[in-house]
PDB file of N, CA and C in Angstrom:
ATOM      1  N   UNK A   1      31.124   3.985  28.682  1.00  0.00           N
ATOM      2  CA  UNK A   1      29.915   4.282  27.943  1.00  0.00           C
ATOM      3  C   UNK A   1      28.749   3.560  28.616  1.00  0.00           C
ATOM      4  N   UNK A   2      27.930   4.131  28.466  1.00  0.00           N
ATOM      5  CA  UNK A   2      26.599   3.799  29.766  1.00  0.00           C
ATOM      6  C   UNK A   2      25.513   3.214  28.347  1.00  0.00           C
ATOM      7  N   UNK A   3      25.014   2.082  28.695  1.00  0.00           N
ATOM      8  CA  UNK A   3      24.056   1.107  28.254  1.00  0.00           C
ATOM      9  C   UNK A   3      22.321   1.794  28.172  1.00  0.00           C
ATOM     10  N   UNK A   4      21.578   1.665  27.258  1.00  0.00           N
ATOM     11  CA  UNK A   4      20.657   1.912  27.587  1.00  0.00           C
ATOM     12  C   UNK A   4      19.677   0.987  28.306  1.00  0.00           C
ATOM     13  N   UNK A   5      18.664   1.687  29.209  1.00  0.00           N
ATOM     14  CA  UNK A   5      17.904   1.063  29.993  1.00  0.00           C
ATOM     15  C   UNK A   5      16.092   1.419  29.736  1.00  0.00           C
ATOM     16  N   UNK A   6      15.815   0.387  29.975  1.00  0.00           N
ATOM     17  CA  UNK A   6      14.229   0.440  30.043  1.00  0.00           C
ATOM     18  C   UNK A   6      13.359   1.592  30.187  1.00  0.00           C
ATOM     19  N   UNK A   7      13.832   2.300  31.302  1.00  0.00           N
ATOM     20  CA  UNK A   7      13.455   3.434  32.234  1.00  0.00           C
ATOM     21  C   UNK A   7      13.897   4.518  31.743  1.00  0.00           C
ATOM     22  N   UNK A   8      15.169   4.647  30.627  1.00  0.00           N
ATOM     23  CA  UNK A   8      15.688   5.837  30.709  1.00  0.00           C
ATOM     24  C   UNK A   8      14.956   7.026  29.622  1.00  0.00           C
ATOM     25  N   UNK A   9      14.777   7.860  29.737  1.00  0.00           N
ATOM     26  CA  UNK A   9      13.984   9.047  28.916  1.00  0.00           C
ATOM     27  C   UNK A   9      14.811   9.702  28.176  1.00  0.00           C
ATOM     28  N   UNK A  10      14.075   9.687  26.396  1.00  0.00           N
ATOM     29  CA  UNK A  10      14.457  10.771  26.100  1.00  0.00           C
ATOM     30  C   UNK A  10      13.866  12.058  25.967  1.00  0.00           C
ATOM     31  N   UNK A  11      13.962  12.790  26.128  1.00  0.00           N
ATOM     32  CA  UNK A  11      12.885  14.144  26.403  1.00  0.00           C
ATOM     33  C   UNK A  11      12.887  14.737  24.143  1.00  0.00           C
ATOM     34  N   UNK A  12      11.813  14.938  24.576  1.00  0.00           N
ATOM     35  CA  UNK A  12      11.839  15.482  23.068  1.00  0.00           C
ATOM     36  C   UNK A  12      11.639  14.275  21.847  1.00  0.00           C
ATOM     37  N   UNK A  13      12.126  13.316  22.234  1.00  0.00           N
ATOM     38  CA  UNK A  13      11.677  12.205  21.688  1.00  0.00           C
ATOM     39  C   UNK A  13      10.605  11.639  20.893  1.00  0.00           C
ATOM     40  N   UNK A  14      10.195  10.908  19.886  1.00  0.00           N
ATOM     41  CA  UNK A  14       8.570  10.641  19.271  1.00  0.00           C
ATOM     42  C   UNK A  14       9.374   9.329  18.574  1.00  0.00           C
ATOM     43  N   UNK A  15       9.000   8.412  18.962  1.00  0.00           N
ATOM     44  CA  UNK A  15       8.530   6.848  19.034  1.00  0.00           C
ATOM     45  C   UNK A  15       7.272   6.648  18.353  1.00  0.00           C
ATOM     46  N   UNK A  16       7.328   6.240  16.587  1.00  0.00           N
ATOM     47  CA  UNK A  16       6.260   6.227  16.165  1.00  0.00           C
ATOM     48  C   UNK A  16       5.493   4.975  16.914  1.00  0.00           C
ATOM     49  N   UNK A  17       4.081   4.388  16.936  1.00  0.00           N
ATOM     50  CA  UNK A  17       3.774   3.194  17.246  1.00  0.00           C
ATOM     51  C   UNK A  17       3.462   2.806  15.931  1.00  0.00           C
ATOM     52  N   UNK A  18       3.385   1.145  16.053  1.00  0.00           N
ATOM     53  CA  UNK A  18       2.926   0.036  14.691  1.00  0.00           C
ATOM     54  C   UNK A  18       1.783   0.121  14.369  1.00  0.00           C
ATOM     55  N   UNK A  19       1.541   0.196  12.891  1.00  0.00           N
ATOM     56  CA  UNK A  19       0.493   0.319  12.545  1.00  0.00           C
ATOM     57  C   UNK A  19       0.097   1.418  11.917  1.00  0.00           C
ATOM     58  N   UNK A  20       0.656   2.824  11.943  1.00  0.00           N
ATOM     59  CA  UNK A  20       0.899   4.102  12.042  1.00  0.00           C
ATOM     60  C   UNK A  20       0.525   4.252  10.774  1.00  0.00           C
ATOM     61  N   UNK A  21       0.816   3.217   9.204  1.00  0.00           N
ATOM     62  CA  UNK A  21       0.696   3.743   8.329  1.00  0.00           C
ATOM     63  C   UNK A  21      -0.917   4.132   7.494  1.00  0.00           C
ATOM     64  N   UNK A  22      -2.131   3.284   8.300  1.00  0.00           N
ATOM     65  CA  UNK A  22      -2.995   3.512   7.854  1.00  0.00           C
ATOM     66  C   UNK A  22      -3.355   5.345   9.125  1.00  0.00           C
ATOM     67  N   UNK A  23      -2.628   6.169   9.347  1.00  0.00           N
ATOM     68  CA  UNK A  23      -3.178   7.328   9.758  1.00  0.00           C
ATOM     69  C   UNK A  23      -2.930   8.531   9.449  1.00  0.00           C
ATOM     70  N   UNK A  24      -2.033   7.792   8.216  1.00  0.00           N
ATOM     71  CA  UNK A  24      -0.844   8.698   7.382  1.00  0.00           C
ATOM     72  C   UNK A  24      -0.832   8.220   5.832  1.00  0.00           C
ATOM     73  N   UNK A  25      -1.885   9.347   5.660  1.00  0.00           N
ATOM     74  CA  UNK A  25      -1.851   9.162   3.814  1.00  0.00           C
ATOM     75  C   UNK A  25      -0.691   9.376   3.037  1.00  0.00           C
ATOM     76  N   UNK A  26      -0.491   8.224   2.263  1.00  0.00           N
ATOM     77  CA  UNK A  26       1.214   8.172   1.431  1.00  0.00           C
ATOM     78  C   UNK A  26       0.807   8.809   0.022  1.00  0.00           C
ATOM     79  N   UNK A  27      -0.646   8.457  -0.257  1.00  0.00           N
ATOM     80  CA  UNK A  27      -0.832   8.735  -1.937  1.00  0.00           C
ATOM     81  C   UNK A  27      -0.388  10.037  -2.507  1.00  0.00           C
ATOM     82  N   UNK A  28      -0.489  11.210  -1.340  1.00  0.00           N
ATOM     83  CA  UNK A  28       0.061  12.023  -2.470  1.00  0.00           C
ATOM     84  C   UNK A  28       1.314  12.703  -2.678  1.00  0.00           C
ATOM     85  N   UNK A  29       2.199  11.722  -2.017  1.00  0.00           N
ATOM     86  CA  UNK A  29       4.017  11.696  -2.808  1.00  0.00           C
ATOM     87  C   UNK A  29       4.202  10.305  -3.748  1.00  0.00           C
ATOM     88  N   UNK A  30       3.284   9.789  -4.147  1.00  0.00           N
ATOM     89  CA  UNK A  30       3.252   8.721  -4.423  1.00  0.00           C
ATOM     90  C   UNK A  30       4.480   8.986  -6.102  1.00  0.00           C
ATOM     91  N   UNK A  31       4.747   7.766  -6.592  1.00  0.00           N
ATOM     92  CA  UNK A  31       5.172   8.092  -7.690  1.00  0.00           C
ATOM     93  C   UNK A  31       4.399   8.203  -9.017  1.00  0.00           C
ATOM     94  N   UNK A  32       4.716   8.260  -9.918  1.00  0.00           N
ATOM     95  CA  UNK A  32       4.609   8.990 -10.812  1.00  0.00           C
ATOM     96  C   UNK A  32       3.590   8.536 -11.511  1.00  0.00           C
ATOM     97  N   UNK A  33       3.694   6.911 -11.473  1.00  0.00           N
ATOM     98  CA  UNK A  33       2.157   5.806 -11.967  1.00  0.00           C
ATOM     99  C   UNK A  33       1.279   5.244 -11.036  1.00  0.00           C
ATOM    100  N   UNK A  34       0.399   5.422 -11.312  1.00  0.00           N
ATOM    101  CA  UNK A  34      -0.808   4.305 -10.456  1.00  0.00           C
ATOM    102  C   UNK A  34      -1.247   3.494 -10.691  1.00  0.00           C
ATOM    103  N   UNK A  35      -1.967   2.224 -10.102  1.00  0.00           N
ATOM    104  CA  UNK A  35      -2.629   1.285 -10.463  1.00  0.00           C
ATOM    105  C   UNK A  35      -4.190   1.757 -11.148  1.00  0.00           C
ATOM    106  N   UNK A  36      -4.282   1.097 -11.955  1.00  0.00           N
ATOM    107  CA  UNK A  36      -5.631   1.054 -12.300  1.00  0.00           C
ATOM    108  C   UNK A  36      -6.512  -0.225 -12.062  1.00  0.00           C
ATOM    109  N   UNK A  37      -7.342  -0.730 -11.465  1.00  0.00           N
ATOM    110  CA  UNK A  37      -7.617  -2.283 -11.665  1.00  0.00           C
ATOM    111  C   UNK A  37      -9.184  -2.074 -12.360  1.00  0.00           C
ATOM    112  N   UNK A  38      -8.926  -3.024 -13.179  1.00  0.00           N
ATOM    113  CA  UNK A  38     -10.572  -3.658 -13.964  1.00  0.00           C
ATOM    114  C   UNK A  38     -11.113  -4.565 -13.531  1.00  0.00           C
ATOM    115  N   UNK A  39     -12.069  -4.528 -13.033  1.00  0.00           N
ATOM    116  CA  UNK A  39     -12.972  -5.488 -11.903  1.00  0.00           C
ATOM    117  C   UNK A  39     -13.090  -7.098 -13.137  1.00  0.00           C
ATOM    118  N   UNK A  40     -13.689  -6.472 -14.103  1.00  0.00           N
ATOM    119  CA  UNK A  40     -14.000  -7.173 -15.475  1.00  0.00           C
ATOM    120  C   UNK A  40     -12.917  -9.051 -15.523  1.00  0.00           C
ATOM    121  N   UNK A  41     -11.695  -8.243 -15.434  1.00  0.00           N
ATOM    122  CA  UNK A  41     -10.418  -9.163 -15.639  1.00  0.00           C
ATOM    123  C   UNK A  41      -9.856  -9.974 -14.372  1.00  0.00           C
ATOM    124  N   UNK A  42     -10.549  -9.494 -13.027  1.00  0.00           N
ATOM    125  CA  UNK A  42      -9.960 -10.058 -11.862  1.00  0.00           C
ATOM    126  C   UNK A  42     -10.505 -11.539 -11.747  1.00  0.00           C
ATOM    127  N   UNK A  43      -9.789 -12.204 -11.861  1.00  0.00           N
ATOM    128  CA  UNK A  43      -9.880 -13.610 -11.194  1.00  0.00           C
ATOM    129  C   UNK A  43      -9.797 -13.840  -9.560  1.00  0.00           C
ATOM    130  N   UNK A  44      -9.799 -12.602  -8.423  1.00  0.00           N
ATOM    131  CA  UNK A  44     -10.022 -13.043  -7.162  1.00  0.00           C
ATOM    132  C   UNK A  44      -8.588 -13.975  -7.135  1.00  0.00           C
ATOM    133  N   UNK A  45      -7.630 -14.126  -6.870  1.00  0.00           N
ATOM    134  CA  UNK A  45      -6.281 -15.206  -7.209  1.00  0.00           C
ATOM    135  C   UNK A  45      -5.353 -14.439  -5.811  1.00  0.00           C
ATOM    136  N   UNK A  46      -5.703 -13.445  -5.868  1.00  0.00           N
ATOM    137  CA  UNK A  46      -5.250 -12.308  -4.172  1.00  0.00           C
ATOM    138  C   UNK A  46      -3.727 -12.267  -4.334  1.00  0.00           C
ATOM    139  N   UNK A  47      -3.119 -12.615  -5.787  1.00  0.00           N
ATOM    140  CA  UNK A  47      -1.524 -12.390  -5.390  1.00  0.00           C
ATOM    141  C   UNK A  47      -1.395 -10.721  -5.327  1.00  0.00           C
ATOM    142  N   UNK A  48      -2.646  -9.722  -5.764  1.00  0.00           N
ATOM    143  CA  UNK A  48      -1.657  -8.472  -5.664  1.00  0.00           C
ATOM    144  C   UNK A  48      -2.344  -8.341  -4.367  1.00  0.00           C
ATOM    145  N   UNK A  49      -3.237  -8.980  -3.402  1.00  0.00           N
ATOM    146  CA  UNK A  49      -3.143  -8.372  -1.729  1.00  0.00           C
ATOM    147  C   UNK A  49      -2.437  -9.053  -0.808  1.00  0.00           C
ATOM    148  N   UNK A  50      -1.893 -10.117  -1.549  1.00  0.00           N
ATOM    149  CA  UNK A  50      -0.664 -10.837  -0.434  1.00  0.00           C
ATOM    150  C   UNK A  50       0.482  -9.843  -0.755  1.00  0.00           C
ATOM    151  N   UNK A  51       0.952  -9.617  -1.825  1.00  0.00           N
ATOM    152  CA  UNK A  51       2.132  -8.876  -2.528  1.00  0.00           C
ATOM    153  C   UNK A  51       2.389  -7.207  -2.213  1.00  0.00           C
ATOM    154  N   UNK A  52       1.427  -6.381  -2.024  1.00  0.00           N
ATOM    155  CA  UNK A  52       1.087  -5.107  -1.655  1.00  0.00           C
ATOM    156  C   UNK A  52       1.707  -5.071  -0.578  1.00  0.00           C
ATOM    157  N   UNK A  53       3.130  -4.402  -0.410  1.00  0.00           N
ATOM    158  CA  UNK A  53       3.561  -3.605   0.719  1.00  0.00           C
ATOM    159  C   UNK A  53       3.240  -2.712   1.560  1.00  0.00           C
ATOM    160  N   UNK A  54       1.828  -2.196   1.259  1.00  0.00           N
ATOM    161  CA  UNK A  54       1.157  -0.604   1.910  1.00  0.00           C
ATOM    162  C   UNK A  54      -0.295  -1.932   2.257  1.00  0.00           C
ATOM    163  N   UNK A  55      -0.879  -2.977   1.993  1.00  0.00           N
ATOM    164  CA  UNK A  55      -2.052  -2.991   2.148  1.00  0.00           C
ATOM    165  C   UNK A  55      -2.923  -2.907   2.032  1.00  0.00           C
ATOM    166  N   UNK A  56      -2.891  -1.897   0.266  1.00  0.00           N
ATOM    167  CA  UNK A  56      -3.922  -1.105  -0.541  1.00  0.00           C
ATOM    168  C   UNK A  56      -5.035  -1.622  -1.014  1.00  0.00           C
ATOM    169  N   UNK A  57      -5.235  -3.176  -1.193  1.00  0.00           N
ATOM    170  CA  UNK A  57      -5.910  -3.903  -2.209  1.00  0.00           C
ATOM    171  C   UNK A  57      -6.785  -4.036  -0.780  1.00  0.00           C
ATOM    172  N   UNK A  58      -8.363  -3.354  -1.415  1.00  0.00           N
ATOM    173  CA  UNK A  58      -9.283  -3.406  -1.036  1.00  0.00           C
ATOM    174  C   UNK A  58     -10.264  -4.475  -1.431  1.00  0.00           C
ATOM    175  N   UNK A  59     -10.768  -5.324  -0.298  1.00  0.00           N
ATOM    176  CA  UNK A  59     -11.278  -6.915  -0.012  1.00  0.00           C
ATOM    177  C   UNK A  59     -12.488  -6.583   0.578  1.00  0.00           C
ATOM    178  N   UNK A  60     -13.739  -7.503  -0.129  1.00  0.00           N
ATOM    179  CA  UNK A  60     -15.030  -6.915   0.223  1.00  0.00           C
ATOM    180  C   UNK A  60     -15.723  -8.569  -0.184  1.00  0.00           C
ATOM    181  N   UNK A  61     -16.149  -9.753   0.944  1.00  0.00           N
ATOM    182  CA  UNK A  61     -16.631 -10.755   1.003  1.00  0.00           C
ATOM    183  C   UNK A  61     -15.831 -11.271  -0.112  1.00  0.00           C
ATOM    184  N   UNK A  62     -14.856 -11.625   0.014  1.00  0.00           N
ATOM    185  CA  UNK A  62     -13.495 -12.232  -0.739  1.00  0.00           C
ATOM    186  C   UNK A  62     -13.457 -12.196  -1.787  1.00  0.00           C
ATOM    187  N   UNK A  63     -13.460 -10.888  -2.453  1.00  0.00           N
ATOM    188  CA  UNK A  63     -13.298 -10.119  -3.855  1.00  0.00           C
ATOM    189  C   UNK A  63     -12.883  -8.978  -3.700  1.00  0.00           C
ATOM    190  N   UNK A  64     -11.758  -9.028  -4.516  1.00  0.00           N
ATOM    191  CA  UNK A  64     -11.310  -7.814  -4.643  1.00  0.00           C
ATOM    192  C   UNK A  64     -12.057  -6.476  -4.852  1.00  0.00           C
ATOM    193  N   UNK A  65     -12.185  -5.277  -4.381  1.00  0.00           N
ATOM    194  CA  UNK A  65     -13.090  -4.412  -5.065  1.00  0.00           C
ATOM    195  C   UNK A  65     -12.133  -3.534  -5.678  1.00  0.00           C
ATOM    196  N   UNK A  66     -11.039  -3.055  -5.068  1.00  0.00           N
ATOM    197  CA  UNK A  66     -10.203  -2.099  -5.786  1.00  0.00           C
ATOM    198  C   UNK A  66      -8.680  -1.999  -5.304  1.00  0.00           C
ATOM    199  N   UNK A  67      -8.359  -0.652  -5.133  1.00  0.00           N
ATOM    200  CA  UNK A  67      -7.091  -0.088  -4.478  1.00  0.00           C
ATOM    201  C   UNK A  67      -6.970   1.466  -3.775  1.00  0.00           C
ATOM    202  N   UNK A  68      -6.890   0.911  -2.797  1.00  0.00           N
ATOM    203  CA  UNK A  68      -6.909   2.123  -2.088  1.00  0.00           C
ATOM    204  C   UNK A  68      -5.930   3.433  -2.309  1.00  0.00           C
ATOM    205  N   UNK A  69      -6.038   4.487  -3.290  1.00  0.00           N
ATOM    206  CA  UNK A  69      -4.947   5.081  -3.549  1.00  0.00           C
ATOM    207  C   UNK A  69      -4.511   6.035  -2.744  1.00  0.00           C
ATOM    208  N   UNK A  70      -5.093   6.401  -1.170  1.00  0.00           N
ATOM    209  CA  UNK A  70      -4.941   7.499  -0.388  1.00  0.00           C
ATOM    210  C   UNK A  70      -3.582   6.735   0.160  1.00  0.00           C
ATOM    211  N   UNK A  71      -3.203   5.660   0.156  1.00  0.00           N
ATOM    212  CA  UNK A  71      -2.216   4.477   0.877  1.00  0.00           C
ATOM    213  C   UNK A  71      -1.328   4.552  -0.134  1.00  0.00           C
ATOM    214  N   UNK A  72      -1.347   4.080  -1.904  1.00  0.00           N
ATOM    215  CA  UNK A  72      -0.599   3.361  -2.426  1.00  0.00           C
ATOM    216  C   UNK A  72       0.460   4.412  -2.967  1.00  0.00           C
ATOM    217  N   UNK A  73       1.556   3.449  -3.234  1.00  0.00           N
ATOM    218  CA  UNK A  73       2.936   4.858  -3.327  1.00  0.00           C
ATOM    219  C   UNK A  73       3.320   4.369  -4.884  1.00  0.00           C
ATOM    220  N   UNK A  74       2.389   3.595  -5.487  1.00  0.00           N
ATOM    221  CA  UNK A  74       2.360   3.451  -6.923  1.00  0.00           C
ATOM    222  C   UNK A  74       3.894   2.505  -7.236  1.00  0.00           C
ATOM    223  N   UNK A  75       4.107   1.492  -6.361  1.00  0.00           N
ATOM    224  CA  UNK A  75       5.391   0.807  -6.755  1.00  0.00           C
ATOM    225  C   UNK A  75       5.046  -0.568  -7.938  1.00  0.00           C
ATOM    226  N   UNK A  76       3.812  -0.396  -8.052  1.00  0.00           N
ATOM    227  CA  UNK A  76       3.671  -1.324  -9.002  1.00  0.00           C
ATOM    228  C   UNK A  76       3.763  -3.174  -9.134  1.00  0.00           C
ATOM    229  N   UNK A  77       3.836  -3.728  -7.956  1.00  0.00           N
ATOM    230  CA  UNK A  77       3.797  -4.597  -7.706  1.00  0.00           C
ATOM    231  C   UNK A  77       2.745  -5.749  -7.936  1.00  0.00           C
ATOM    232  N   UNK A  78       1.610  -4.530  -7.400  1.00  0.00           N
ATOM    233  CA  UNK A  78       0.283  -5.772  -7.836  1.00  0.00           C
ATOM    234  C   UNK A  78       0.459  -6.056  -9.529  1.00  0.00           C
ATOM    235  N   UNK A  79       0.402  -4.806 -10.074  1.00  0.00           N
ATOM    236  CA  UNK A  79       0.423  -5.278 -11.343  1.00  0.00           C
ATOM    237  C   UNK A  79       1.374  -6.377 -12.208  1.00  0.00           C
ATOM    238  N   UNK A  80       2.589  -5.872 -11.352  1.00  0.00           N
ATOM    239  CA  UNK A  80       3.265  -6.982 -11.904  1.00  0.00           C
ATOM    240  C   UNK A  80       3.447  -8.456 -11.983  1.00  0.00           C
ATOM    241  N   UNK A  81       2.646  -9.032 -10.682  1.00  0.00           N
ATOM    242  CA  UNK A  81       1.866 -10.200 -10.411  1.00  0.00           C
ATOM    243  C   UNK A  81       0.488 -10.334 -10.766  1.00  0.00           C
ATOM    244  N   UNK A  82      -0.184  -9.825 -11.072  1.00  0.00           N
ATOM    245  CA  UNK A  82      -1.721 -10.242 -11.681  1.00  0.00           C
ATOM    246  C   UNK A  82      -1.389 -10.733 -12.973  1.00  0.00           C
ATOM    247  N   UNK A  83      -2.169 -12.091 -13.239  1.00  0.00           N
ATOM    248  CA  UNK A  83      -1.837 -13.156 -14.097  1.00  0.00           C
ATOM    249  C   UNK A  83      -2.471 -12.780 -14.900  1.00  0.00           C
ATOM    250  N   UNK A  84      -3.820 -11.982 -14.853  1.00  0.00           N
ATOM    251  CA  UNK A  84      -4.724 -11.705 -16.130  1.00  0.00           C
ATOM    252  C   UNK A  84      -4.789 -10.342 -16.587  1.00  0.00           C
ATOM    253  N   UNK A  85      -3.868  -9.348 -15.813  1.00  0.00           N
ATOM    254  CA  UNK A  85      -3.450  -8.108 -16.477  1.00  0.00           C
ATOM    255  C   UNK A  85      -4.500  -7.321 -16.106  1.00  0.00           C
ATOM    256  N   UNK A  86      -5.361  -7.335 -14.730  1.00  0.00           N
ATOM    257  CA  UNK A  86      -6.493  -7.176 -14.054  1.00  0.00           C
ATOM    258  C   UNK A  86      -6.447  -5.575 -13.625  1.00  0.00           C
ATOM    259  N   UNK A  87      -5.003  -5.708 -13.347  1.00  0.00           N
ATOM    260  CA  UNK A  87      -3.979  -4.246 -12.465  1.00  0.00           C
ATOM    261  C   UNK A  87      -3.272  -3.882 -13.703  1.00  0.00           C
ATOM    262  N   UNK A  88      -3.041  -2.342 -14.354  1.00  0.00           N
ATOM    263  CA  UNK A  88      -2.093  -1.778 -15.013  1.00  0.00           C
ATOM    264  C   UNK A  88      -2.121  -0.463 -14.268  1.00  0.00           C
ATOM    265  N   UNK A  89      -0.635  -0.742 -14.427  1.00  0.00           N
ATOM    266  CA  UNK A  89      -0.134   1.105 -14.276  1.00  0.00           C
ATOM    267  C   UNK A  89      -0.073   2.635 -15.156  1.00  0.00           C
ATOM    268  N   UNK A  90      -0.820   3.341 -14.597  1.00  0.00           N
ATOM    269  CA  UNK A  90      -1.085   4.201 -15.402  1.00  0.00           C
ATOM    270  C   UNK A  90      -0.362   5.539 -15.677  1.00  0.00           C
ATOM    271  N   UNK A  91      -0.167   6.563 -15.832  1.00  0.00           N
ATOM    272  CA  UNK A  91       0.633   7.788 -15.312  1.00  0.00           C
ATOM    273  C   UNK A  91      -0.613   8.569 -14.760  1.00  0.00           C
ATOM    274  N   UNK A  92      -0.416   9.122 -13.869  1.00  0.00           N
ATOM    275  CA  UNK A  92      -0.822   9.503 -12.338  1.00  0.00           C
ATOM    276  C   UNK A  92      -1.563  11.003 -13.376  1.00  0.00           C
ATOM    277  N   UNK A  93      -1.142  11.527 -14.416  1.00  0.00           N
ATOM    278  CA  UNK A  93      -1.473  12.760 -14.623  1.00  0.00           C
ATOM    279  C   UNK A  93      -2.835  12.539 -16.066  1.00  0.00           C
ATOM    280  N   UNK A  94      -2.423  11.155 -16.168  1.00  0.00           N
ATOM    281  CA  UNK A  94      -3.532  10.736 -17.380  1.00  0.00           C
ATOM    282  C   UNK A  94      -5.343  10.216 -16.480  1.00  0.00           C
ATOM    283  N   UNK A  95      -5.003   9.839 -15.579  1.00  0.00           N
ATOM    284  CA  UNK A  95      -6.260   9.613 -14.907  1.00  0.00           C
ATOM    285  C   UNK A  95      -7.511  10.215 -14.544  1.00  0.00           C
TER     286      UNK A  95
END
């Protein structure tokens, strides 16, 4: 059995590159709830833009402004870390 090498080609092949996901809108297979955030309730505390797997939590002179929903796949995470209930999830068809 022959090893692969540096050099060797596959024809037909597609090798996504890193980074790829901001060129490829996820929001609309997203699931079923979305975030909602209330500017009102944010304490700026950034656990849902450290926590955000997609990157969504939109940062504007170190405040949160929102969530990017063309990105977010609605897993609900920020919300579940925001201490002041800043982020709730909504159903996607009530919005």
């Amino acid at each position: 059995m022959r090893g692969w090498k540096e050099d060797d080609y596959l024809p037909g092949a597609t090798i996504p590159l890193g980074g790829t996901a901001r060129w490829n809108k996820t929001g609309s297979w997203r699931a079923l709830t979305l975030p909602y955030f209330d500017r009102r309730l944010c304490i700026d505390c950034l656990l849902c833009w450290v926590t955000c797997p997609d990157g969504c939590i939109v940062m504007k002179d170190d405040e949160i402004q929102g969530i990017d929903l063309d990105y977010c796949k609605g897993c609900g995470i920020c919300a579940s870390v925001c201490p002041r209930g800043a982020i709730t999830m909504v159903n996607k068809n009530e919005s």
